[in-house]
C-alpha atoms as a PDB file:
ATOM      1  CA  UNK A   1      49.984 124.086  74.673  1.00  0.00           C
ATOM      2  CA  UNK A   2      47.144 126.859  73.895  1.00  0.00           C
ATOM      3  CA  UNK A   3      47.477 127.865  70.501  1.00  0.00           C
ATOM      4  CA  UNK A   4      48.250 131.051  68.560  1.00  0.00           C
ATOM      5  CA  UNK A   5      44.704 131.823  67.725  1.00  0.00           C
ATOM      6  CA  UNK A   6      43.818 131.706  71.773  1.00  0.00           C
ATOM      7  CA  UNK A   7      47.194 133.544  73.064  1.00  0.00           C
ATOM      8  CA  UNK A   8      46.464 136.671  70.656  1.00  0.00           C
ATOM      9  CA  UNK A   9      43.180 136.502  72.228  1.00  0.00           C
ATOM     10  CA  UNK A  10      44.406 136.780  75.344  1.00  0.00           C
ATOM     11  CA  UNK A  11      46.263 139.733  74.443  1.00  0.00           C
ATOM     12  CA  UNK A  12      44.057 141.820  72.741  1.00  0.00           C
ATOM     13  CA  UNK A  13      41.363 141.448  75.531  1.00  0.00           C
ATOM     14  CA  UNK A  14      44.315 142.665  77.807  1.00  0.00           C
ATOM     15  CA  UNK A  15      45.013 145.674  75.471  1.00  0.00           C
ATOM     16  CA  UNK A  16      41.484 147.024  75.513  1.00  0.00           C
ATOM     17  CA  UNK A  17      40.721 146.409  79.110  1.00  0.00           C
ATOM     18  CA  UNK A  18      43.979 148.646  79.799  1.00  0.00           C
ATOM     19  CA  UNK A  19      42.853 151.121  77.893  1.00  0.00           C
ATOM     20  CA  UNK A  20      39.468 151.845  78.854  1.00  0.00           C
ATOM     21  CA  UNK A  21      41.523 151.868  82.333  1.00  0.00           C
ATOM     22  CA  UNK A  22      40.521 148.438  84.078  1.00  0.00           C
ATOM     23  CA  UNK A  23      43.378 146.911  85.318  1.00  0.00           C
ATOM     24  CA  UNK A  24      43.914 143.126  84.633  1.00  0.00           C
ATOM     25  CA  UNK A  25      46.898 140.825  85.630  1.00  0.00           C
ATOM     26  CA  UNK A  26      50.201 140.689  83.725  1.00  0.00           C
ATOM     27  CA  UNK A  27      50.360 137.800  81.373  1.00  0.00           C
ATOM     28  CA  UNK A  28      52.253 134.750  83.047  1.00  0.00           C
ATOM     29  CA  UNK A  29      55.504 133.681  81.289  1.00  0.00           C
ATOM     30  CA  UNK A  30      55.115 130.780  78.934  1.00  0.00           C
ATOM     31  CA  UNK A  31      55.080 127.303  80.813  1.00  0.00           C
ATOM     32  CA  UNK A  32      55.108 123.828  79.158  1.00  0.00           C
ATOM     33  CA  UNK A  33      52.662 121.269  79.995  1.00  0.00           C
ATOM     34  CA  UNK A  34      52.683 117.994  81.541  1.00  0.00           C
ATOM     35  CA  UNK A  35      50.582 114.670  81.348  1.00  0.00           C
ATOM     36  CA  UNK A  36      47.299 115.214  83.551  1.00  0.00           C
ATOM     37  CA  UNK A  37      48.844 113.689  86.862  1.00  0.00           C
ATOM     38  CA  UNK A  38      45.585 111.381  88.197  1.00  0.00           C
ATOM     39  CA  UNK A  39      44.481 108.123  86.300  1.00  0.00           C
ATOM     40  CA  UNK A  40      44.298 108.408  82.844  1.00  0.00           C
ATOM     41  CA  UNK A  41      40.531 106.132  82.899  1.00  0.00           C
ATOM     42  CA  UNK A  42      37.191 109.119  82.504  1.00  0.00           C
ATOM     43  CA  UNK A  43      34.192 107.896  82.748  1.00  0.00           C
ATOM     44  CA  UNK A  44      30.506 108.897  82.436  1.00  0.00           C
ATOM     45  CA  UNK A  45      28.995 110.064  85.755  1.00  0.00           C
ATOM     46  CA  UNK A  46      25.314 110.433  84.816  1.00  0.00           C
ATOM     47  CA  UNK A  47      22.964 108.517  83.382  1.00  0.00           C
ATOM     48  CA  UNK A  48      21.734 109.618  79.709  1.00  0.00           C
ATOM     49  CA  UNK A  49      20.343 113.045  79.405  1.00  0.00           C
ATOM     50  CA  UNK A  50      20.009 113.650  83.179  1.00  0.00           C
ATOM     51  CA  UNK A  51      20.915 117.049  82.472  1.00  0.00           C
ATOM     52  CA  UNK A  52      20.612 118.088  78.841  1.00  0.00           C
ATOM     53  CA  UNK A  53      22.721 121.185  77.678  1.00  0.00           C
ATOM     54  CA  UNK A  54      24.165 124.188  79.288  1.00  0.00           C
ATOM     55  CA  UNK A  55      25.265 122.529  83.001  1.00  0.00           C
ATOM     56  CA  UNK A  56      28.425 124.646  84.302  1.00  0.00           C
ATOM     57  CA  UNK A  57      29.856 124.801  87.760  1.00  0.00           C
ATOM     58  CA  UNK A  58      30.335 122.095  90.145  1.00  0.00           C
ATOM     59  CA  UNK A  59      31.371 122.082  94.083  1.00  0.00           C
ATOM     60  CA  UNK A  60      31.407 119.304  96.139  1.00  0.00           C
ATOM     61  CA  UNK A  61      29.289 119.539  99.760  1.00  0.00           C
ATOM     62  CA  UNK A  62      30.949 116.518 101.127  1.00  0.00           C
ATOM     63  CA  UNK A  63      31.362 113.098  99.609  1.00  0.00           C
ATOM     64  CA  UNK A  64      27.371 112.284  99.669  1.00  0.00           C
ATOM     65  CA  UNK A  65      26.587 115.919  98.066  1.00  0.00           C
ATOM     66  CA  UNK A  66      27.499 117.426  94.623  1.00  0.00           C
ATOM     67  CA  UNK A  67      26.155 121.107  93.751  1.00  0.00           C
ATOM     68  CA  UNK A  68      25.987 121.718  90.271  1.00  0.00           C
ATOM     69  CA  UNK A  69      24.705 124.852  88.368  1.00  0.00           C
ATOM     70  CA  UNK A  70      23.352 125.453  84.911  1.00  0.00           C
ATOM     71  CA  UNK A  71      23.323 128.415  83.135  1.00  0.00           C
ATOM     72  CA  UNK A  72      19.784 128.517  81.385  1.00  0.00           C
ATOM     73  CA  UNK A  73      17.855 128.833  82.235  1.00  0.00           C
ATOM     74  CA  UNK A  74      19.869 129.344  85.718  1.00  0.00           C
ATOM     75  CA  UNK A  75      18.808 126.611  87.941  1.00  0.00           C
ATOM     76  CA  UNK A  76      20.721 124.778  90.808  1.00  0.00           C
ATOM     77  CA  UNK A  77      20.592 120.882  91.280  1.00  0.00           C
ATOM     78  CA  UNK A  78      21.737 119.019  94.439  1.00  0.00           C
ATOM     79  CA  UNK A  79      23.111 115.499  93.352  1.00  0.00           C
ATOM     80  CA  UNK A  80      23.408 112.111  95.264  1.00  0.00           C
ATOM     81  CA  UNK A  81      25.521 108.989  94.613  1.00  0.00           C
ATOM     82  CA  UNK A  82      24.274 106.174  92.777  1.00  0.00           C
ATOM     83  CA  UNK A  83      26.253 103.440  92.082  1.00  0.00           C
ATOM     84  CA  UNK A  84      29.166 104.886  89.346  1.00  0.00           C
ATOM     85  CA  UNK A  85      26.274 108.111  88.741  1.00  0.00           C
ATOM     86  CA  UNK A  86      25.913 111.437  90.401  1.00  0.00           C
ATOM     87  CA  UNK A  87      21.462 112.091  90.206  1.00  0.00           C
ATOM     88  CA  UNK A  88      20.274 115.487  90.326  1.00  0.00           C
ATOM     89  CA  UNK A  89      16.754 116.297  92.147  1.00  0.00           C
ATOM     90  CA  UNK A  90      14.385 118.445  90.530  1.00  0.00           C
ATOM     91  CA  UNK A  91      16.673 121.544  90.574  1.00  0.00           C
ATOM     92  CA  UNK A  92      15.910 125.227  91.941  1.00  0.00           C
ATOM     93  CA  UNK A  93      15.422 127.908  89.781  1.00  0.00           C
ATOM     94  CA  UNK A  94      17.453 130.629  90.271  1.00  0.00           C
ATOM     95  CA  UNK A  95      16.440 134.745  91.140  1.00  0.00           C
ATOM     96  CA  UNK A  96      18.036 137.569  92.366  1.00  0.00           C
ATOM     97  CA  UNK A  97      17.280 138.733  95.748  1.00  0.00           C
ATOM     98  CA  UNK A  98      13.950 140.364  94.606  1.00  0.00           C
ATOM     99  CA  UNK A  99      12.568 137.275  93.287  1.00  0.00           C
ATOM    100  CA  UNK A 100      13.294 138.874  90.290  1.00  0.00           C
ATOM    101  CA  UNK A 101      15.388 137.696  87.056  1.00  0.00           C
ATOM    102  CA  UNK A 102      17.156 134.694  85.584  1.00  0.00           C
ATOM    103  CA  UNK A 103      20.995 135.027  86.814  1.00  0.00           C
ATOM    104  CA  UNK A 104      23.193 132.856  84.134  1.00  0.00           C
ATOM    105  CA  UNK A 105      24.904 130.789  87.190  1.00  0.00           C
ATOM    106  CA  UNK A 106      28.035 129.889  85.658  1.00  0.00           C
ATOM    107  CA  UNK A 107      30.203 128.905  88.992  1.00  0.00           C
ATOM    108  CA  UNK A 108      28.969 127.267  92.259  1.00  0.00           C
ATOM    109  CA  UNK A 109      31.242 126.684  95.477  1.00  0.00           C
ATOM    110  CA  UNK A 110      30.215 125.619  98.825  1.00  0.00           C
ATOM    111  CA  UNK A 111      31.412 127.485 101.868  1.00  0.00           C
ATOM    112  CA  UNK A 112      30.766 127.824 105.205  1.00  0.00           C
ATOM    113  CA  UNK A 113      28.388 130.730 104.795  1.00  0.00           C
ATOM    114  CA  UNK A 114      26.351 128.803 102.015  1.00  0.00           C
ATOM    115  CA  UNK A 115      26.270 128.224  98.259  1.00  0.00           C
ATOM    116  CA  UNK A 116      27.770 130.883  96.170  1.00  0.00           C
ATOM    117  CA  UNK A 117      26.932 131.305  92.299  1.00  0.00           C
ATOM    118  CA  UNK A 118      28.381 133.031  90.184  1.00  0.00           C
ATOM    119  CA  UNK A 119      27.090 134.624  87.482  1.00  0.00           C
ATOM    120  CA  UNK A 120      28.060 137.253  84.108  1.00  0.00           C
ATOM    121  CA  UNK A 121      24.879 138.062  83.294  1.00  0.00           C
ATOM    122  CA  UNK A 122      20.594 138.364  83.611  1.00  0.00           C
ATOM    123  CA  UNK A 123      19.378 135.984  81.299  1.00  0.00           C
ATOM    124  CA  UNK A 124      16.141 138.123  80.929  1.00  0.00           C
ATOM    125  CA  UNK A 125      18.822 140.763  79.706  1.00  0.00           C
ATOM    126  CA  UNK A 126      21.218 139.070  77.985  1.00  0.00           C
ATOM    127  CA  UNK A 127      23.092 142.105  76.147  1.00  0.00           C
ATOM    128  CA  UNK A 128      24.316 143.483  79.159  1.00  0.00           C
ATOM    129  CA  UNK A 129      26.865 142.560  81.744  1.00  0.00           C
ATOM    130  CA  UNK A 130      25.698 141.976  85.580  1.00  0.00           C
ATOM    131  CA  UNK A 131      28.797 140.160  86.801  1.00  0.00           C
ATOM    132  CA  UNK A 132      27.767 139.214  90.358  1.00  0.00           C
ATOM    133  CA  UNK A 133      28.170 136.839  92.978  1.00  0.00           C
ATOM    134  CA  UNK A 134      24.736 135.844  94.543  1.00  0.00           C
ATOM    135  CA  UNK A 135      24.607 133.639  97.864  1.00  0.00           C
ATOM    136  CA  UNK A 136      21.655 130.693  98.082  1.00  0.00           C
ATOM    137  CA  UNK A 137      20.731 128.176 101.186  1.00  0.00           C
ATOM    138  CA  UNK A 138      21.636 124.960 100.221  1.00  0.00           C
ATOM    139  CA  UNK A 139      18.697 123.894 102.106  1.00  0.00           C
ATOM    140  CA  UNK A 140      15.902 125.419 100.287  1.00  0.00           C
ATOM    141  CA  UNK A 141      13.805 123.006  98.776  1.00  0.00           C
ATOM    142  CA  UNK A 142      13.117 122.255  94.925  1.00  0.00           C
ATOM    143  CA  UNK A 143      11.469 124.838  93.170  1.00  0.00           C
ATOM    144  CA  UNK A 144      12.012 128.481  92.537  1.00  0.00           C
ATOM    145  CA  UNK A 145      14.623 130.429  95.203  1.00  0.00           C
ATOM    146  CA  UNK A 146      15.382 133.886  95.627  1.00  0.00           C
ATOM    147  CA  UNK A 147      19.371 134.890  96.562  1.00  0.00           C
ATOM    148  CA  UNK A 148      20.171 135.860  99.778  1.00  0.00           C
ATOM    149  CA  UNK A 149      22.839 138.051  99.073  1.00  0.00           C
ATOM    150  CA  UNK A 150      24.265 140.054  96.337  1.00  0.00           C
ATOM    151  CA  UNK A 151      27.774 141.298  95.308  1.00  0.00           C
ATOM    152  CA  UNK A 152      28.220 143.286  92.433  1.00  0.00           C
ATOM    153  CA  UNK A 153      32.069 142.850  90.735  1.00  0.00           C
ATOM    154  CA  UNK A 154      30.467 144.482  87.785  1.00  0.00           C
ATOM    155  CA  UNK A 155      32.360 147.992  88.404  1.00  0.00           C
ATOM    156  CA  UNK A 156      35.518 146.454  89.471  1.00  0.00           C
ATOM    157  CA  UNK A 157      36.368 143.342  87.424  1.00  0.00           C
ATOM    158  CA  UNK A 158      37.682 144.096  83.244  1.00  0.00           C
ATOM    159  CA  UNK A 159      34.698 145.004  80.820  1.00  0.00           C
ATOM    160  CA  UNK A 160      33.737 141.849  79.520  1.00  0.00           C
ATOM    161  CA  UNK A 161      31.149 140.694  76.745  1.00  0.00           C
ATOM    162  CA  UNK A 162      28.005 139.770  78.855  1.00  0.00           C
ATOM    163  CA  UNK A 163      28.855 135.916  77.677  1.00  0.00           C
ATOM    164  CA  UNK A 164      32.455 136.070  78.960  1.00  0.00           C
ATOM    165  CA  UNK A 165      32.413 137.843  81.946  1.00  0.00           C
ATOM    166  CA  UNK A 166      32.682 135.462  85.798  1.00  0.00           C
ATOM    167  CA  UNK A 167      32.911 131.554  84.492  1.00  0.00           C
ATOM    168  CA  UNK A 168      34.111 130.507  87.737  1.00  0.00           C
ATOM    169  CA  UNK A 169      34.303 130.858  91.313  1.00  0.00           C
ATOM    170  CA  UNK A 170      35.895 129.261  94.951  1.00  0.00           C
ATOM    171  CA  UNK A 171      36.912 130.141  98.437  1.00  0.00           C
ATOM    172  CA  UNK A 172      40.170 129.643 100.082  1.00  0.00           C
ATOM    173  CA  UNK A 173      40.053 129.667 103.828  1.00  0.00           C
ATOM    174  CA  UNK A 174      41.606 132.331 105.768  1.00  0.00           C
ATOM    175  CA  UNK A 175      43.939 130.003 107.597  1.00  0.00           C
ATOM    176  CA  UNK A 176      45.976 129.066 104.413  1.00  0.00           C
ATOM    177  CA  UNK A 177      46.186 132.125 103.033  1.00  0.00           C
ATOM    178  CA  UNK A 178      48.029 133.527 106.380  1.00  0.00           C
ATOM    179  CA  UNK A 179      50.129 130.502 106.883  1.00  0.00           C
ATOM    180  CA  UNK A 180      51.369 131.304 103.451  1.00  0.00           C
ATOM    181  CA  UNK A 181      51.601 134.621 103.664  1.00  0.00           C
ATOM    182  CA  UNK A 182      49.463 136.289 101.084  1.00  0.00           C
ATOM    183  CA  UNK A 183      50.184 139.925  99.880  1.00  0.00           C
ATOM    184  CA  UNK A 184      47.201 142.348 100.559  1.00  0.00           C
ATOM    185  CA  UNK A 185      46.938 144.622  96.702  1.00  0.00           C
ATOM    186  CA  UNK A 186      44.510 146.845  98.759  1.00  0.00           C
ATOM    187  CA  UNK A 187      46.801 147.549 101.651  1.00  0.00           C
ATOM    188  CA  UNK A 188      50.256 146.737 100.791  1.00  0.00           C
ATOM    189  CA  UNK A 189      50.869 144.388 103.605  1.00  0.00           C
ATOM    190  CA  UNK A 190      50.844 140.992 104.554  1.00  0.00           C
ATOM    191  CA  UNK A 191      46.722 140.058 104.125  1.00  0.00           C
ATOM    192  CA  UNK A 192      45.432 140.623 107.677  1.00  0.00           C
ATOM    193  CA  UNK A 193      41.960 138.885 108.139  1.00  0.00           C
ATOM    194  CA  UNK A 194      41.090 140.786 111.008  1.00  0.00           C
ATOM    195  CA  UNK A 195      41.406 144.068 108.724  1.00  0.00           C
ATOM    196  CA  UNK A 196      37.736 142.804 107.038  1.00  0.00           C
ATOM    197  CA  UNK A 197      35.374 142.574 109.191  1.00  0.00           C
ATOM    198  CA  UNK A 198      32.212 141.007 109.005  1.00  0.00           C
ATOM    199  CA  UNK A 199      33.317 138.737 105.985  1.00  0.00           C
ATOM    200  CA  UNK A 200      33.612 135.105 107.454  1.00  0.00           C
ATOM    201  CA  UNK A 201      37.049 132.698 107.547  1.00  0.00           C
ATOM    202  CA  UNK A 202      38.313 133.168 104.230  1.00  0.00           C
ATOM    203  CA  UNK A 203      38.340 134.648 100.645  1.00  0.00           C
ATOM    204  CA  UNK A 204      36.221 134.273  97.204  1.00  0.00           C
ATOM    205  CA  UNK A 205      38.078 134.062  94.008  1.00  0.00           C
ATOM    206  CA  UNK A 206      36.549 134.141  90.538  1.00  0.00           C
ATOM    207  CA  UNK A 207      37.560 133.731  87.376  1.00  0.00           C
ATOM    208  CA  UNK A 208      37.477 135.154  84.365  1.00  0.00           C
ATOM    209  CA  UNK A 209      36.471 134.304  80.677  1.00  0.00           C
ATOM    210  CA  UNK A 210      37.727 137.025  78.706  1.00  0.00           C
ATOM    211  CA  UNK A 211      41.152 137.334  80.269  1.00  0.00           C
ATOM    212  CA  UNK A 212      41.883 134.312  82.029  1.00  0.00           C
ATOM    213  CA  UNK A 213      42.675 136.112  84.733  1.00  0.00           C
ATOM    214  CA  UNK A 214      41.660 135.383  88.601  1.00  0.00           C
ATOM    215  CA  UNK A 215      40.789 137.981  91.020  1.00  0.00           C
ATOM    216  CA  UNK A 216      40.354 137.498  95.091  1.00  0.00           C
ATOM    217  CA  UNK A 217      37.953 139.151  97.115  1.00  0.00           C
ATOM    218  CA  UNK A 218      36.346 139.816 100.752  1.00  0.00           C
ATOM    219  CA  UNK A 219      32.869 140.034 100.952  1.00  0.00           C
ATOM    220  CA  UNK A 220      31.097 141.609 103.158  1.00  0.00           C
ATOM    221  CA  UNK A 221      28.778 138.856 104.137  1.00  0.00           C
ATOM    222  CA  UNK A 222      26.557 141.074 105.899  1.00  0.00           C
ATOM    223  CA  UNK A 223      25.913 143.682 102.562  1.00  0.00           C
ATOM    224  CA  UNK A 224      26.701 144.078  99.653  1.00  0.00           C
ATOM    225  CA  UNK A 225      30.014 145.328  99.688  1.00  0.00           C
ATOM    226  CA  UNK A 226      33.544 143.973  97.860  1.00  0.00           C
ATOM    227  CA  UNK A 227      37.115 144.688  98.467  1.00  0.00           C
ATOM    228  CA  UNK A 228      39.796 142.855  96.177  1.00  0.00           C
ATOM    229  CA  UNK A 229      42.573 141.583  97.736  1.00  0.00           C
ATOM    230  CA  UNK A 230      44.690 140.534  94.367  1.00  0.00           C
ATOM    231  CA  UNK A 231      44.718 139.386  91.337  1.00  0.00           C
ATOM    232  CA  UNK A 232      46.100 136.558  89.052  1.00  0.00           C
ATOM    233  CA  UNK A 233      47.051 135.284  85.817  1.00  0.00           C
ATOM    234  CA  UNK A 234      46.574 131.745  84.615  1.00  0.00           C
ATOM    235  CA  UNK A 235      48.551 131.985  81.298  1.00  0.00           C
ATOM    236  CA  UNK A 236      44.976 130.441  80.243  1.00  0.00           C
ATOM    237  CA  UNK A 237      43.040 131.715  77.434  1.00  0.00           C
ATOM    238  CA  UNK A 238      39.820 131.186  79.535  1.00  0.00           C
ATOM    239  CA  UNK A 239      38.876 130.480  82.690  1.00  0.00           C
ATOM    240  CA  UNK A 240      35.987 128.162  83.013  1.00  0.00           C
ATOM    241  CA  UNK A 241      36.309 126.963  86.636  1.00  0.00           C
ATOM    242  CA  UNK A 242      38.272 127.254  89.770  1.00  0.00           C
ATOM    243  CA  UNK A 243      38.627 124.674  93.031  1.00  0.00           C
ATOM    244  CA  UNK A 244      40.583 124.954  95.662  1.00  0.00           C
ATOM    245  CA  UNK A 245      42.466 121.445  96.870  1.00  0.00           C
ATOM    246  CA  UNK A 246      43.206 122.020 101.061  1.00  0.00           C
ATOM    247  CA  UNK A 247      44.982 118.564 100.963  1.00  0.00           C
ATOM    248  CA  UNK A 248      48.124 119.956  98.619  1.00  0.00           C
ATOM    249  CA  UNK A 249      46.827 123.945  98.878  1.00  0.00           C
ATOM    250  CA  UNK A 250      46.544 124.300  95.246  1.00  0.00           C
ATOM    251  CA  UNK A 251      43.776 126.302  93.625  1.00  0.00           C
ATOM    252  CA  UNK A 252      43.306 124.747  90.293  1.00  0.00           C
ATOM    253  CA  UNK A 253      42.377 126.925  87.007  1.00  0.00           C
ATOM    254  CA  UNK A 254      40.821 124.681  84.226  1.00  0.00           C
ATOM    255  CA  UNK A 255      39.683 125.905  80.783  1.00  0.00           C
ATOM    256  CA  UNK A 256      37.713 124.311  77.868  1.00  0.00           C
ATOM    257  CA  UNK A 257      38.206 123.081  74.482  1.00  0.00           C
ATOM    258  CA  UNK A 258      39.349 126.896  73.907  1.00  0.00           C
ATOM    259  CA  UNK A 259      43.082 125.776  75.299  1.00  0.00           C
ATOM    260  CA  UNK A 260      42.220 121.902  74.588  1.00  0.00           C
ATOM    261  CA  UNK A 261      41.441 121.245  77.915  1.00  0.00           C
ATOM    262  CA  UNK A 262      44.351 122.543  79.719  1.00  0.00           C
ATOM    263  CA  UNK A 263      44.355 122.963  83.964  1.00  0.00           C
ATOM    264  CA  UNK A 264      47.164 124.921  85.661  1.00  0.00           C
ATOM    265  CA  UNK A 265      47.532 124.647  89.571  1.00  0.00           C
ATOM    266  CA  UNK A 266      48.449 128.186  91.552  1.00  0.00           C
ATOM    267  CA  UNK A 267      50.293 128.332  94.806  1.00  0.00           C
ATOM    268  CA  UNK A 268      51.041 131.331  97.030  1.00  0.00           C
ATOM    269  CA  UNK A 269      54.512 132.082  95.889  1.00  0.00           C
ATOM    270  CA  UNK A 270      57.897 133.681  98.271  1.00  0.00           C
ATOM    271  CA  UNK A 271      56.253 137.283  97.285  1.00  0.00           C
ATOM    272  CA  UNK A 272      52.746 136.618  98.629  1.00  0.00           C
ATOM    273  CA  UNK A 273      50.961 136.296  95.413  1.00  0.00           C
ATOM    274  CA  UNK A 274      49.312 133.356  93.657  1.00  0.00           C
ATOM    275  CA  UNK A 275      51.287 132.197  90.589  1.00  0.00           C
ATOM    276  CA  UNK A 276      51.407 129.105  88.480  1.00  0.00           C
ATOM    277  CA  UNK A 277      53.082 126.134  89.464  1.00  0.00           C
ATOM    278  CA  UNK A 278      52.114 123.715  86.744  1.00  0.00           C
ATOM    279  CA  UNK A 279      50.038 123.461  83.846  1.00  0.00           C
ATOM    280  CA  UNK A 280      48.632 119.403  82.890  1.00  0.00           C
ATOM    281  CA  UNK A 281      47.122 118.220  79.729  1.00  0.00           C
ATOM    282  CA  UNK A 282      43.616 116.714  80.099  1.00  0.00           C
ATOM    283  CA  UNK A 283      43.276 113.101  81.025  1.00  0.00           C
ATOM    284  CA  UNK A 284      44.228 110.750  78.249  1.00  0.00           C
ATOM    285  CA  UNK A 285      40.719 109.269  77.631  1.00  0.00           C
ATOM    286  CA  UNK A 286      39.345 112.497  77.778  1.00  0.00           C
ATOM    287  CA  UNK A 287      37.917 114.067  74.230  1.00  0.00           C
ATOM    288  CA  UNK A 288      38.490 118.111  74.093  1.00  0.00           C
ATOM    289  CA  UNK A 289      34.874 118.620  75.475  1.00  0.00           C
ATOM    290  CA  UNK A 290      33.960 122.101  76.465  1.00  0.00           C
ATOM    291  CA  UNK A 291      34.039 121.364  80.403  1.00  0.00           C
ATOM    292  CA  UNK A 292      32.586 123.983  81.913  1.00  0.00           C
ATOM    293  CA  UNK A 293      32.810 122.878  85.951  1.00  0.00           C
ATOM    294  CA  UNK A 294      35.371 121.211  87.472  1.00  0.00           C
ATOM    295  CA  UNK A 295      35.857 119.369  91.240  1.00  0.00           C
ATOM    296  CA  UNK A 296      37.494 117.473  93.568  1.00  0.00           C
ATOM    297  CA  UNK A 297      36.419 114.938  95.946  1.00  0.00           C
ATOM    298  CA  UNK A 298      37.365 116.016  99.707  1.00  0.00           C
ATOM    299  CA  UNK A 299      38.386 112.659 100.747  1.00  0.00           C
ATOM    300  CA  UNK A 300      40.812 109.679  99.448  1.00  0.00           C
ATOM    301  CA  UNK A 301      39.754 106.384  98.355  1.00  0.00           C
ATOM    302  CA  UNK A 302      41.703 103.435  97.091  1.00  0.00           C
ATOM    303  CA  UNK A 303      42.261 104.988  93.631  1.00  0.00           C
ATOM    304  CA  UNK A 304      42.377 108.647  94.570  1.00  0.00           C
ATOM    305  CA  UNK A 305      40.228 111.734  94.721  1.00  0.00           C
ATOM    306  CA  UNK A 306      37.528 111.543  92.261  1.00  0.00           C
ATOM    307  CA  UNK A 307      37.884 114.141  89.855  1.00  0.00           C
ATOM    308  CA  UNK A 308      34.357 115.676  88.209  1.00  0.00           C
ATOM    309  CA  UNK A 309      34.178 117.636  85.536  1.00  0.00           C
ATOM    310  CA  UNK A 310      30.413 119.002  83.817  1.00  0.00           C
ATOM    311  CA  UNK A 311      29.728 119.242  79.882  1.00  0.00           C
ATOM    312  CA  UNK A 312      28.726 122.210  78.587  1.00  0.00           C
ATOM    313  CA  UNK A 313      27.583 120.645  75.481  1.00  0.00           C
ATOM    314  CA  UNK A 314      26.123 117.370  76.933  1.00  0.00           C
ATOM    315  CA  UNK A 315      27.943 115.410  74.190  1.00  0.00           C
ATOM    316  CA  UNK A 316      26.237 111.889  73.842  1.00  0.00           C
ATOM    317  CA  UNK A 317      23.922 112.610  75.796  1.00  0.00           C
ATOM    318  CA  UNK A 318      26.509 113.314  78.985  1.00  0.00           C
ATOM    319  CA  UNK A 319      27.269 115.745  80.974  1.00  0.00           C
ATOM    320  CA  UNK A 320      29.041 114.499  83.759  1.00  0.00           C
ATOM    321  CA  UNK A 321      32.614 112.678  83.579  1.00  0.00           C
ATOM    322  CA  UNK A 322      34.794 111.267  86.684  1.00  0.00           C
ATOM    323  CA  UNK A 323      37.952 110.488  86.820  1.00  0.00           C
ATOM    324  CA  UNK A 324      40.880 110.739  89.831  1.00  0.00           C
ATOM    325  CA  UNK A 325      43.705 112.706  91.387  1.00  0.00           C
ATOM    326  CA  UNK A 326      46.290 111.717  93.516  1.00  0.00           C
ATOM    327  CA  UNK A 327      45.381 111.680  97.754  1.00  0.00           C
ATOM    328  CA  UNK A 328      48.355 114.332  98.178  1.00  0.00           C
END
């Protein structure tokens, strides 16, 4: 369970957030954990400082194509299968729309409407806070690549430290989130897709360092504009990456070695909002690394989904572990 020292962090970043007037999500009632529920075999998934230090997010493309990101310098590396390995290309480095800037890319997901990043800060400016989502074609070569879009959450999200702001970021399609009835914050109603226009088939959610929290948005994919939708506690400490699983409709949370590697799983609940359902352990074979990305596999194979997760710290010399989920 995550320890003293993490939950009365937790709850004084709550206190001060409410008082300089930024709302953040109620803390989630205590929940006990249970044994990670895939294999309890991890295993390296990279060869031997493929990727040195600092690699975060992770979002799978299909099962040929891993995205990952690293957060500095920001660059973003398309990986391939080799045998039991994932190998990155030469990686691209990452800009704001200007061509200007070094975004710390700290969460990547794959949609429909491209790659998404996001980030908590320029690393060219580190002491401030720029927490923004930036969109990037996943087919622009190698090399150096400009955004092609940019949402500021800055305003709208909890004031953060400019090193704990957005860890984390996904997309849940529009479909699920109607078929399970999902309670609009903005409007008050049931959430209505057809009430944002303009911002493709479903919903971003990103997560938060410094609360823990998760908070669900609709971008408007054609500017620059933002609308949350609603907002979430994990009961986390941290947030340090978030995937969405269509096959059982769980978006998973997963923190570091703040909360000793702790994941909780959130489902759309009878009232319309996303709550936890379950909180796991890590994997048995697993040390308390600080994973930093997290994702899962889109199809089954004879021993499950594979499971990645990305090393922050690149301990002996690895950054990338695999291990499984159930199919369902």
């Amino acid at each position: 369970m995550v320890g003293v020292m993490a939950k009365t962090r937790v709850v004084l970043v709550a206190a001060a957030a409410l008082a300089l007037g930024f709302g953040v999500p109620a803390m989630a009632a205590p929940h006990d954990s249970a044994a990670w529920p895939g294999g309890a075999d991890v295993h390296n998934a990279d060869k031997k400082d493929a990727f040195g230090k600092n690699l975060s997010g992770l979002t799978y493309e299909n099962d040929g194509v891993v995205w990952a990101v690293q957060n500095s310098p920001g660059t973003l590396y398309r990986l391939t299968p080799d045998g039991d390995d994932w190998t990155p290309d030469a990686g691209r480095a990452l800009h704001y729309p200007d061509g200007s800037g070094d975004p710390d890319g700290e969460g990547v997901v794959a949609t429909p409407d491209g790659l998404f990043v996001s980030t908590e800060r320029d690393n060219a400016d580190g002491d401030h806070s720029k927490q923004q989502i930036l969109r990037f074609d996943p087919s622009s070569p190698a090399g150096d690549v400009s955004a092609t879009g940019a949402w500021d959450l800055t305003a709208d999200l909890p004031t953060s430290d400019p090193n704990e702001g957005i860890e984390a970021i996904s997309w849940v399609p529009d479909s699920y989130l109607t078929a399970h009835g999902l309670r609009d914050e903005h409007t008050g109603a049931a959430y209505d897709p057809a009430a944002y226009p303009g911002h493709g088939t479903g919903l971003y959610v990103v997560g938060l360092e410094s609360t823990g929290g998760v908070y669900v948005y609709a971008l408007d994919l054609g500017g620059a504009g933002a609308t949350r939708i609603t907002s979430a506690d994990t009961g986390l400490p941290a947030v340090m990456d978030l995937e969405f699983e269509p096959s059982t409709g769980h978006l998973w949370a997963v923190c570091d070695d703040t909360c000793d590697g702790h994941s909780v799983t959130l489902d759309i609940d009878g009232s319309g909002a996303f709550a936890v359902a379950a909180e796991y352990d890590r994997p048995d074979d697993m040390d308390n690394l600080n994973n930093e990305g997290f994702a899962i596999a889109p199809a089954c194979g004879a021993d499950g989904k594979q499971v990645l997760w990305s090393d922050d710290d690149n301990d002996d010399g690895h950054a990338l572990r695999a291990g499984t989920l159930p199919c369902t």
